[in-house]
PDB file of N, CA and C in Angstrom:
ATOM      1  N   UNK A   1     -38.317  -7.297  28.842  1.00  0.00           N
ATOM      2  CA  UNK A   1     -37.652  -6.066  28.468  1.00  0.00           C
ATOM      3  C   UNK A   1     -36.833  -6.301  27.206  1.00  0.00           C
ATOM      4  N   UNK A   2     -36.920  -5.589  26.413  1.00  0.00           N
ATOM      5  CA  UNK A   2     -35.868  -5.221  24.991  1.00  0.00           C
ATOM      6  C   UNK A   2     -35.067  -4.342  25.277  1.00  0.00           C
ATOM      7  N   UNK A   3     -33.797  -4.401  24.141  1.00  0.00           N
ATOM      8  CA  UNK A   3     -33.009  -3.220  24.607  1.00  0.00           C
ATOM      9  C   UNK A   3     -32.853  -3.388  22.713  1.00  0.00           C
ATOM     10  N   UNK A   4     -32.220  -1.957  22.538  1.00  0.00           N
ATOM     11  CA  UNK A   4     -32.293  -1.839  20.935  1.00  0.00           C
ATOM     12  C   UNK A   4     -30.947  -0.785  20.919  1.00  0.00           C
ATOM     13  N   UNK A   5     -30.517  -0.594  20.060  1.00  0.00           N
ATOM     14  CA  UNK A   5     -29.607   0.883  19.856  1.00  0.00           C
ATOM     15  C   UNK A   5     -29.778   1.509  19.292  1.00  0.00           C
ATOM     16  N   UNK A   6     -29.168   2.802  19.771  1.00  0.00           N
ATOM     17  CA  UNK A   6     -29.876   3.814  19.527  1.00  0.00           C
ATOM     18  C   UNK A   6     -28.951   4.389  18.268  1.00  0.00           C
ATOM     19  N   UNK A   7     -30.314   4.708  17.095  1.00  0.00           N
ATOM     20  CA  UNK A   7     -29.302   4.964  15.796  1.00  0.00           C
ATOM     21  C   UNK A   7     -28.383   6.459  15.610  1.00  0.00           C
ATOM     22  N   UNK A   8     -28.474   7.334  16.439  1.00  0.00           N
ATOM     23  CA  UNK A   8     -27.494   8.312  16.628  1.00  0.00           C
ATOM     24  C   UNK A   8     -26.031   7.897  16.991  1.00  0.00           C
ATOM     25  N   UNK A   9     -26.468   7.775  18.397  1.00  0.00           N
ATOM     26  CA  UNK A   9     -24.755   7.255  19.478  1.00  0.00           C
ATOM     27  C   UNK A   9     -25.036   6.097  19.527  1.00  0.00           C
ATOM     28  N   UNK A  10     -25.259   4.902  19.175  1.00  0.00           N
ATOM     29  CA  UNK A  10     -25.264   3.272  19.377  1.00  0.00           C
ATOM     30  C   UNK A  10     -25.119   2.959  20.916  1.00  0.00           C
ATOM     31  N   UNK A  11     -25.718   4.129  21.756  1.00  0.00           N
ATOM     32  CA  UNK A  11     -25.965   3.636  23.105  1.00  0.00           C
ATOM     33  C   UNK A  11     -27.271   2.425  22.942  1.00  0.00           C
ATOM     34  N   UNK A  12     -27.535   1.599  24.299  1.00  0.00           N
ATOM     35  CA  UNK A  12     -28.578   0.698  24.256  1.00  0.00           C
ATOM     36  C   UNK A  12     -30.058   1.579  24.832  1.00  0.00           C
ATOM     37  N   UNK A  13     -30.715   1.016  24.341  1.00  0.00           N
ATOM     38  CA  UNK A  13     -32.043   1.895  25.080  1.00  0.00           C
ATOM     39  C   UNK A  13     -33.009   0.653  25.580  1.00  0.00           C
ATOM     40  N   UNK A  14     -33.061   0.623  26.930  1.00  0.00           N
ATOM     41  CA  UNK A  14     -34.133  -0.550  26.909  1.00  0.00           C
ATOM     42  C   UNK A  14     -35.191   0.004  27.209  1.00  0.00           C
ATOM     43  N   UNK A  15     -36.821  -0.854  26.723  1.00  0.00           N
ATOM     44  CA  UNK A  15     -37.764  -0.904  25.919  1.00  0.00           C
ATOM     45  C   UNK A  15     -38.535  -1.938  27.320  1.00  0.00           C
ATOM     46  N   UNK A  16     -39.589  -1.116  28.022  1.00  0.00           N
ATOM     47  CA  UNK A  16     -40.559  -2.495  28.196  1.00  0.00           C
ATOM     48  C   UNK A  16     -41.327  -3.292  27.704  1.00  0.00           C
ATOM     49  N   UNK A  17     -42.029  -4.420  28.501  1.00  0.00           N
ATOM     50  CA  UNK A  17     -42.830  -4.617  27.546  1.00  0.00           C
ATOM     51  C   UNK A  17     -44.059  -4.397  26.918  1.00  0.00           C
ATOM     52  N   UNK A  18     -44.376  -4.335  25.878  1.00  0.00           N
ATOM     53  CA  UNK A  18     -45.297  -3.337  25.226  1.00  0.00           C
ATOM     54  C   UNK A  18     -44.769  -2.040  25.079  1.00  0.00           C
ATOM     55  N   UNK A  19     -43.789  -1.296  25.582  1.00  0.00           N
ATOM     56  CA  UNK A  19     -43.511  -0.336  24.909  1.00  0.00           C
ATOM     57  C   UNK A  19     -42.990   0.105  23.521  1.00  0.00           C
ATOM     58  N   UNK A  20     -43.500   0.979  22.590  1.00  0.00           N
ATOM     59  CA  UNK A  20     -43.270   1.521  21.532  1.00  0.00           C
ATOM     60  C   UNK A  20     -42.295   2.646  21.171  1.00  0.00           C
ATOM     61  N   UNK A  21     -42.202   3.083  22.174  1.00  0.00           N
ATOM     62  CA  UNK A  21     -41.247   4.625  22.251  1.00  0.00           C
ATOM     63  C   UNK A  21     -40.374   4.872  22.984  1.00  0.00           C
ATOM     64  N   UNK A  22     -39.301   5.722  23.343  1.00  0.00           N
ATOM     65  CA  UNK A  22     -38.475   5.988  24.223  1.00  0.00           C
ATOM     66  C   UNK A  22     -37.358   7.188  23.871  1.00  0.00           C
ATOM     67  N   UNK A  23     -36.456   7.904  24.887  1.00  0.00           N
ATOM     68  CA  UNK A  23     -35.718   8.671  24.340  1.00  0.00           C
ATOM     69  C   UNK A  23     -34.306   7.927  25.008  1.00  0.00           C
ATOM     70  N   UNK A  24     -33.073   8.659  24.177  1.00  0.00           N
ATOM     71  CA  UNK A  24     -32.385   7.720  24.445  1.00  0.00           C
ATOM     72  C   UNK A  24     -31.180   8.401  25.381  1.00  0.00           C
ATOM     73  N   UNK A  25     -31.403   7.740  26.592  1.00  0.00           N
ATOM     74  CA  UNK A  25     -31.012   8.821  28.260  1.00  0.00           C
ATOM     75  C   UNK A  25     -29.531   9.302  27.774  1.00  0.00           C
ATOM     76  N   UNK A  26     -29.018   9.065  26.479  1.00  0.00           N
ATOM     77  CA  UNK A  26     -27.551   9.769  26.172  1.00  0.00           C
ATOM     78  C   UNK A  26     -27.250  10.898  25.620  1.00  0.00           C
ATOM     79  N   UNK A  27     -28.116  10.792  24.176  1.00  0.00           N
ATOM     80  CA  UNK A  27     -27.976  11.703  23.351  1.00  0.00           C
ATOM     81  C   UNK A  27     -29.772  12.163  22.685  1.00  0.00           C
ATOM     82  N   UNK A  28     -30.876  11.983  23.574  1.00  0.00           N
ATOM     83  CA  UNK A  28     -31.950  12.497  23.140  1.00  0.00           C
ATOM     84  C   UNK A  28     -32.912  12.127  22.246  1.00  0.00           C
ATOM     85  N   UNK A  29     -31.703  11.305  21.724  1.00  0.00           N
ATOM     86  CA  UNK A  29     -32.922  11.036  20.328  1.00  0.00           C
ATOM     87  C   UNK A  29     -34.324  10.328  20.368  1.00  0.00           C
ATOM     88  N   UNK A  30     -34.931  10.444  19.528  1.00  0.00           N
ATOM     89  CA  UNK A  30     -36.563   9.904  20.065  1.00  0.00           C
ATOM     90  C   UNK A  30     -36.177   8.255  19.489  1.00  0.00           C
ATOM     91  N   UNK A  31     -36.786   7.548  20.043  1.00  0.00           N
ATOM     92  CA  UNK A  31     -36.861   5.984  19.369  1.00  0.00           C
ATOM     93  C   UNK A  31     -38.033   5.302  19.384  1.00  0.00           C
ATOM     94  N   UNK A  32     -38.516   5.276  17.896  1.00  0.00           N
ATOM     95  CA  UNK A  32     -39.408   4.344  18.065  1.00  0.00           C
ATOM     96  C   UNK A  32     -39.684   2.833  17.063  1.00  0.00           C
ATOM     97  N   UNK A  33     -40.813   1.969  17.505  1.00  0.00           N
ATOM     98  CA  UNK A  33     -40.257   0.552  17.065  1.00  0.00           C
ATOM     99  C   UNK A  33     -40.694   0.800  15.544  1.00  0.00           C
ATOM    100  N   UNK A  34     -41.591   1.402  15.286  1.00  0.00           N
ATOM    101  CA  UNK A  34     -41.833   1.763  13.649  1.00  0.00           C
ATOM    102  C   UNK A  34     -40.302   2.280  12.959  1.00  0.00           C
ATOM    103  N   UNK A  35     -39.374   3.359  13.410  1.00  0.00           N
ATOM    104  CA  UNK A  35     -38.582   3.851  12.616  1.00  0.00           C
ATOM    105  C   UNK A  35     -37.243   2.472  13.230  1.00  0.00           C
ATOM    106  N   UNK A  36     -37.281   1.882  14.174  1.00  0.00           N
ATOM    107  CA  UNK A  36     -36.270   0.664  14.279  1.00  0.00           C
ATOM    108  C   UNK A  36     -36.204  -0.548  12.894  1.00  0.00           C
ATOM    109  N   UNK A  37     -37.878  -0.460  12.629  1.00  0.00           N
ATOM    110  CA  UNK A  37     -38.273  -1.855  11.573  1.00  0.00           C
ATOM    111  C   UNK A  37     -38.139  -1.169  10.245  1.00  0.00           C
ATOM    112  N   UNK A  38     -38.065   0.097  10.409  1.00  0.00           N
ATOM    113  CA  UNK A  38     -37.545   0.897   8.578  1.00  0.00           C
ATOM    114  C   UNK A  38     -36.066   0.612   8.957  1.00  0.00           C
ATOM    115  N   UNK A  39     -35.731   0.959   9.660  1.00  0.00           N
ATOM    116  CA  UNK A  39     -34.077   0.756   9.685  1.00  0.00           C
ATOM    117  C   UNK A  39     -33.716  -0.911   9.615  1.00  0.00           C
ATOM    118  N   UNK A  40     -34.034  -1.574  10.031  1.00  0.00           N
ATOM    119  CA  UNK A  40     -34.048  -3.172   9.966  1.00  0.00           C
ATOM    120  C   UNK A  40     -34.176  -3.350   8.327  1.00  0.00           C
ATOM    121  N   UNK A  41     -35.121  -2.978   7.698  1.00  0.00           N
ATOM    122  CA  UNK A  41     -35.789  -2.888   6.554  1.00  0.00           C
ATOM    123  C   UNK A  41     -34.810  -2.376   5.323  1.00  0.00           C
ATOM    124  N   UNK A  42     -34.254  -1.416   5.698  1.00  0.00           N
ATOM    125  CA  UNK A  42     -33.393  -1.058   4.791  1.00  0.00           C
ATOM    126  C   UNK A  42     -32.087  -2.268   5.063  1.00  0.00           C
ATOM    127  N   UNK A  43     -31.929  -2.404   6.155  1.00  0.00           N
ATOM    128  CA  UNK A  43     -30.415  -3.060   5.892  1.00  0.00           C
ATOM    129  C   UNK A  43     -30.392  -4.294   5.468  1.00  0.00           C
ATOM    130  N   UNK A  44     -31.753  -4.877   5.754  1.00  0.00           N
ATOM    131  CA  UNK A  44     -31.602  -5.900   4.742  1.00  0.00           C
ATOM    132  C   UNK A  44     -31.990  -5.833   2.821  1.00  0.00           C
ATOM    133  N   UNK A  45     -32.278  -4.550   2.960  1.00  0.00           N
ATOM    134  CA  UNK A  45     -32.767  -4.292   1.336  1.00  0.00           C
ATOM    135  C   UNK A  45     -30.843  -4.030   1.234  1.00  0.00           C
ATOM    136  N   UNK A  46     -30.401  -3.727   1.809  1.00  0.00           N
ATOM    137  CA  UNK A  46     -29.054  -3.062   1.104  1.00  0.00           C
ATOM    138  C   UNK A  46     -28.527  -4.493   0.813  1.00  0.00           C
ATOM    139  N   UNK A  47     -28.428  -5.142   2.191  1.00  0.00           N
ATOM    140  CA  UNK A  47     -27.721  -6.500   1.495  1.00  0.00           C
ATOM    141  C   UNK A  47     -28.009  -7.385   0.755  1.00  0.00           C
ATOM    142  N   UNK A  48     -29.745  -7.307   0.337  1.00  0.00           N
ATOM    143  CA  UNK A  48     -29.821  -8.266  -0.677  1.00  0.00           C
ATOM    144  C   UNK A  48     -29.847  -7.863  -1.925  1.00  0.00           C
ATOM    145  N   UNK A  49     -29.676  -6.453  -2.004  1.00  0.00           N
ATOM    146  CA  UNK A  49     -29.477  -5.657  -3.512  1.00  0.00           C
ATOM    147  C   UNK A  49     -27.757  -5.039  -4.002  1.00  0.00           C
ATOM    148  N   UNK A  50     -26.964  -4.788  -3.443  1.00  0.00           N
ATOM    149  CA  UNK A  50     -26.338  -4.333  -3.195  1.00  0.00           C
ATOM    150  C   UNK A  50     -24.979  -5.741  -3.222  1.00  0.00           C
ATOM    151  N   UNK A  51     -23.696  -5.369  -3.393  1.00  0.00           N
ATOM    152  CA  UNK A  51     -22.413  -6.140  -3.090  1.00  0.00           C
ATOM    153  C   UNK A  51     -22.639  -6.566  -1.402  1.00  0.00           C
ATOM    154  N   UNK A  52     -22.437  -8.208  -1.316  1.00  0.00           N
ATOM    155  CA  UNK A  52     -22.951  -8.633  -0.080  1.00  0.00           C
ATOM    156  C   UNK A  52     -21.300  -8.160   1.096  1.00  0.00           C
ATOM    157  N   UNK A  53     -20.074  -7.755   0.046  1.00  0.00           N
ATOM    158  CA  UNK A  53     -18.763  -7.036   1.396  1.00  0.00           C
ATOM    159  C   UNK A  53     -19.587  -5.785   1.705  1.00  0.00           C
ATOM    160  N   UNK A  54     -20.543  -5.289   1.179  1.00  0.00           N
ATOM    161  CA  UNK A  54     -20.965  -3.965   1.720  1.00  0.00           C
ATOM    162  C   UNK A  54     -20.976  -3.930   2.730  1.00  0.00           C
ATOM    163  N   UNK A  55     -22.004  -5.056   3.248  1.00  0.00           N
ATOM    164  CA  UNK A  55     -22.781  -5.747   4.865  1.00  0.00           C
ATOM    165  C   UNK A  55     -21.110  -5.908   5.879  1.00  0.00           C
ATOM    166  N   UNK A  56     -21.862  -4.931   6.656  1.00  0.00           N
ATOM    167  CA  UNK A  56     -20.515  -5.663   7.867  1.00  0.00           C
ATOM    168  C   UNK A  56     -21.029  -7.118   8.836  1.00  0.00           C
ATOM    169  N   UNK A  57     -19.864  -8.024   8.989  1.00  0.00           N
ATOM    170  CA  UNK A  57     -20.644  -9.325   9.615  1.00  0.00           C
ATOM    171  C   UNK A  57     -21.422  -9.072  10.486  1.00  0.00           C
ATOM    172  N   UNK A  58     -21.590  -7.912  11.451  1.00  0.00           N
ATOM    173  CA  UNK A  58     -22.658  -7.486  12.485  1.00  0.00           C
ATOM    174  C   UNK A  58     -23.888  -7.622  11.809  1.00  0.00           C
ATOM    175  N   UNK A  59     -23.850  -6.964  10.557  1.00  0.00           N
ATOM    176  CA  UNK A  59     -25.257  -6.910   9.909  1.00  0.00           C
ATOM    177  C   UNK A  59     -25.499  -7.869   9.399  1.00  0.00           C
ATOM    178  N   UNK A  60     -24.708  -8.987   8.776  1.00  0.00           N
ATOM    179  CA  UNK A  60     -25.784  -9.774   8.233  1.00  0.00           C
ATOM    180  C   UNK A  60     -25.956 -10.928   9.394  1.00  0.00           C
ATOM    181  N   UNK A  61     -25.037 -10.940  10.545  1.00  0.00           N
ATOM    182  CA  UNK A  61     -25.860 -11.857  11.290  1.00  0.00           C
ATOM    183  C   UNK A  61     -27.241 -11.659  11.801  1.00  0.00           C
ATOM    184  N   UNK A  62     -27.562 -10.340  12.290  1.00  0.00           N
ATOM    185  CA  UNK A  62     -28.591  -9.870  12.688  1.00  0.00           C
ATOM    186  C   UNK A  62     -29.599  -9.742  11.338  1.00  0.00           C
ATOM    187  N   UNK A  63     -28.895  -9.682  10.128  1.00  0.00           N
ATOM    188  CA  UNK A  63     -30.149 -10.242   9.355  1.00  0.00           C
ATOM    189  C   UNK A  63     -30.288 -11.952   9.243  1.00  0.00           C
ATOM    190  N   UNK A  64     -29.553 -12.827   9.748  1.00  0.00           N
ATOM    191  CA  UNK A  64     -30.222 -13.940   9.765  1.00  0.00           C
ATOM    192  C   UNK A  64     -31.134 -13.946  10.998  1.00  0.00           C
ATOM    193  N   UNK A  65     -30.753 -13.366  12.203  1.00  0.00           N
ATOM    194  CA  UNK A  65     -31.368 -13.544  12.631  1.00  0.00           C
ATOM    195  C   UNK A  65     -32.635 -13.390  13.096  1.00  0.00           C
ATOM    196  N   UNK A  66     -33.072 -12.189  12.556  1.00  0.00           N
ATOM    197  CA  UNK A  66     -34.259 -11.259  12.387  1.00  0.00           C
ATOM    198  C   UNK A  66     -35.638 -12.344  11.220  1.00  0.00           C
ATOM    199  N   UNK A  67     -34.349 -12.542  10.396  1.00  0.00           N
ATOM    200  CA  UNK A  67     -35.545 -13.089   8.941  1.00  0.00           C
ATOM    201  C   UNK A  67     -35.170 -14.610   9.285  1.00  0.00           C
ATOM    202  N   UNK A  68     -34.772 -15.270  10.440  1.00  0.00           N
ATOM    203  CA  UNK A  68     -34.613 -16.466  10.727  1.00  0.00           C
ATOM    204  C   UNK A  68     -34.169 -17.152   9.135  1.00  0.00           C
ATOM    205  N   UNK A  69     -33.167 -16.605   8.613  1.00  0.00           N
ATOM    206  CA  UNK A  69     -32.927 -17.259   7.345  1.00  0.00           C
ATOM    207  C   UNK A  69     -33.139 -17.027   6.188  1.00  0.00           C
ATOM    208  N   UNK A  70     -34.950 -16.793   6.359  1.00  0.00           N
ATOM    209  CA  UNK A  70     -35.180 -16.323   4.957  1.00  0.00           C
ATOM    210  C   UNK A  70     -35.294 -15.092   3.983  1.00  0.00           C
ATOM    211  N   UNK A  71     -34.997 -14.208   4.741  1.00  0.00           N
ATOM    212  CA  UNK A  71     -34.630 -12.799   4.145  1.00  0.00           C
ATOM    213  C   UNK A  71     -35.529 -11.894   4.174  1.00  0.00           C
ATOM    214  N   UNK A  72     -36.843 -11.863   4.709  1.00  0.00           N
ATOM    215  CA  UNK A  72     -37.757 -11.380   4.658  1.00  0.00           C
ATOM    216  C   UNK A  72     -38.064 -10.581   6.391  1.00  0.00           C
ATOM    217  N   UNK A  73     -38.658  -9.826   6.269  1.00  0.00           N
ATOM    218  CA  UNK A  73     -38.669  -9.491   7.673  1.00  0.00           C
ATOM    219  C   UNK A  73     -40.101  -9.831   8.297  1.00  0.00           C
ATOM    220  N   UNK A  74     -40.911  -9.394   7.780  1.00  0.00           N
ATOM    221  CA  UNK A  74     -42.108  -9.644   7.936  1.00  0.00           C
ATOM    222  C   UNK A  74     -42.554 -10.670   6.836  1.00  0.00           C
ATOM    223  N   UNK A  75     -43.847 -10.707   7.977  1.00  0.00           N
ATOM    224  CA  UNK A  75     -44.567 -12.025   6.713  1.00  0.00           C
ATOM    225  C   UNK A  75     -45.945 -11.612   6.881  1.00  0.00           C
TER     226      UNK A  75
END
């Protein structure tokens, strides 16, 4: 099981496995893992383009930990 948050209300939404989609039992919103990895996607485009105080430490740990280091999300 995954759990992710949800980008409206930052409630958690957990995710089985293999699941792609979900709504989020708080505030409705639809979630899926395509618009999670644009959102992943951007926040690391912000911090590596962008003034790195932009990034709050939440975010760039979770961008090390996502790009295991190297900044990239995918390969």
């Amino acid at each position: 099981m995954k759990t992710n948050k949800c980008s409206s209300c930052g409630a958690y939404i957990k995710l089985e496995e293999g699941q792609k989609t979900a709504i989020c039992p708080y505030c409705g919103t639809p979630y899926t893992e395509q618009e999670q990895k644009k959102q992943t996607t951007q926040i690391i485009n912000n911090y590596y383009t962008t003034n790195e105080k932009v990034v709050t430490k939440q975010q760039k740990a979770y961008i090390t930990l996502v790009t295991k280091g190297t900044g990239q999300l995918f390969s």
